[in-house]
Protein backbone atom coordinates (compact mmCIF):
# COMPACT_ATOMS: atom_id res chain seq x y z
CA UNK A 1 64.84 75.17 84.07
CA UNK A 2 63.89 77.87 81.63
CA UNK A 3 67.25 79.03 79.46
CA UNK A 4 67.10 80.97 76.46
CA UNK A 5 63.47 81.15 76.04
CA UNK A 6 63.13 77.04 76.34
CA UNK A 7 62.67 74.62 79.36
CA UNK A 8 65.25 72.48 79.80
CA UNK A 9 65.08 69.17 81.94
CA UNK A 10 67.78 67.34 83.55
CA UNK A 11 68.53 65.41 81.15
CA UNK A 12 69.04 67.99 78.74
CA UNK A 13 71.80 69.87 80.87
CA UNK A 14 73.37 66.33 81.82
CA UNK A 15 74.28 65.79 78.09
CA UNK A 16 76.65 68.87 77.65
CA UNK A 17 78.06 68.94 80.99
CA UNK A 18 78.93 65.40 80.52
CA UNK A 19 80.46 66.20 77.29
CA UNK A 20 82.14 68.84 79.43
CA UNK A 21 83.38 66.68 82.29
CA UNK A 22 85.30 63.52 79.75
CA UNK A 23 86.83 66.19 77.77
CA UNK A 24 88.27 67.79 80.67
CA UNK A 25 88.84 64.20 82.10
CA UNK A 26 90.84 63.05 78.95
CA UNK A 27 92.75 65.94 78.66
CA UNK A 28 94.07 65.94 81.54
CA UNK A 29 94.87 62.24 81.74
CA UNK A 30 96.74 62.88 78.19
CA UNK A 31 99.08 65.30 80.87
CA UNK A 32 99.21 62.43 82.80
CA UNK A 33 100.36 60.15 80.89
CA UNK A 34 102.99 62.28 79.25
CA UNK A 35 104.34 62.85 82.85
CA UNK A 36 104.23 59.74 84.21
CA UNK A 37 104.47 56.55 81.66
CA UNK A 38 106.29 58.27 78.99
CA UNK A 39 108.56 60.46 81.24
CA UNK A 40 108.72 63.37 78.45
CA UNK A 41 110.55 65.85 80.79
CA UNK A 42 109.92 69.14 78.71
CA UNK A 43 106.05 68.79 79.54
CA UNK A 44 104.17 72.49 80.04
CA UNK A 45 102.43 73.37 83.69
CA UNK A 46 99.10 72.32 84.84
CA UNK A 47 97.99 75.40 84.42
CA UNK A 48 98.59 75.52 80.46
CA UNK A 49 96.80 72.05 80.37
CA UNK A 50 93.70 73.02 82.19
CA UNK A 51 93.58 76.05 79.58
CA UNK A 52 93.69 73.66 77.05
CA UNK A 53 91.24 71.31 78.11
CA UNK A 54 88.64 74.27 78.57
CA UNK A 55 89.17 75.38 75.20
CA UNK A 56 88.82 71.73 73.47
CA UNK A 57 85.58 71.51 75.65
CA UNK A 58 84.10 74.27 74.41
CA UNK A 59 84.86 73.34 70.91
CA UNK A 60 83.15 70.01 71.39
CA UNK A 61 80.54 72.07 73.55
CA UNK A 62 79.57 74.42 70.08
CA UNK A 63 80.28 71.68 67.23
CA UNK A 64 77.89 68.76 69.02
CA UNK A 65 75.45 71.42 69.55
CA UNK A 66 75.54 72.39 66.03
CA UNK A 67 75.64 69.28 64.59
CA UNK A 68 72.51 68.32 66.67
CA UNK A 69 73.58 66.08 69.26
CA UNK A 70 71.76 67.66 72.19
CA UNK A 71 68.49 67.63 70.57
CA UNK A 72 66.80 64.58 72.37
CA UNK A 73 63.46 65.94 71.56
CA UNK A 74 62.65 63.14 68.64
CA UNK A 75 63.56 59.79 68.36
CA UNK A 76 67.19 58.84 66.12
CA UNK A 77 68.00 55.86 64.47
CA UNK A 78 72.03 54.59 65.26
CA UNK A 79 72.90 55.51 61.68
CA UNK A 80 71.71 59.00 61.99
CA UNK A 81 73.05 59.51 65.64
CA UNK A 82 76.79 58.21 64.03
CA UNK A 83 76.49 60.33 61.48
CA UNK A 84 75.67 62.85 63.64
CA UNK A 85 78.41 62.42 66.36
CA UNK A 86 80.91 61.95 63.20
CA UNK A 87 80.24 65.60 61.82
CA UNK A 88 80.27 67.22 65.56
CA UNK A 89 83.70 65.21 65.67
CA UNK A 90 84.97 66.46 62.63
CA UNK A 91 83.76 70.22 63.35
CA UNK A 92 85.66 70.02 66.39
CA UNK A 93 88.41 69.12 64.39
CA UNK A 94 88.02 71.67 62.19
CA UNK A 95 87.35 74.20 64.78
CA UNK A 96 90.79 73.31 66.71
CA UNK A 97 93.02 73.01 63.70
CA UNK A 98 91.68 76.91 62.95
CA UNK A 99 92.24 78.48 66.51
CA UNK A 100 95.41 76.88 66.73
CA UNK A 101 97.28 77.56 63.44
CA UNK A 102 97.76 81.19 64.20
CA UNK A 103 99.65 80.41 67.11
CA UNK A 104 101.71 77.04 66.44
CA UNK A 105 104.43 78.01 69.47
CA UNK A 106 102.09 78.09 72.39
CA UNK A 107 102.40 73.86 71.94
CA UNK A 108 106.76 74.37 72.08
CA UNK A 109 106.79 76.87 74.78
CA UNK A 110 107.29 76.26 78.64
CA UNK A 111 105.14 77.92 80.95
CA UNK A 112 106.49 78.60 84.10
């Protein structure tokens, strides 16, 4: 498949949409487990949560792509792919501690 001037095999899509999928996955299973083990009543709508969980996996989406994670094209040692995954990790961080400050009381408001 030819995308932004490059081919890209199989393989190469599978890593970001799988990225994709477990963030959406473990999201939602946070909402969950709120709900169902924890019994927090005051929990927002599905809909707010699925918001959510799209936003976090596009973070994760940009910050493993910039900190090289999808580039399969040579061959990594474990130290360099941990290192790797740890800055991605803690650009995501980064990146969802500054979209979120300016807006602390979407977290403490019900959607209905």
């Amino acid at each position: 498949m030819r995308l932004f001037n490059r081919y890209y095999s199989g393989y190469d899509l599978a890593l970001p949409l799988g990225d994709v999928a477990i963030t959406l996955i473990s999201v939602l299973a946070a909402r969950l487990f709120v709900v169902d083990v924890v019994h927090y009543s005051e929990v927002l709508r599905w809909h707010h949560w699925t918001l959510l969980a799209g936003w976090v996996s596009v973070s994760v989406l940009v910050s493993f792509y910039y900190a090289d994670l999808y580039e399969i094209d040579q061959a990594l040692s474990q130290r360099e792919l941990s290192l790797r995954f740890a800055n991605g990790f803690g650009i995501t961080c980064l990146l969802i501690a500054a979209l979120s400050y300016p807006f602390p009381s979407l977290a403490s408001r019900k959607f209905i």
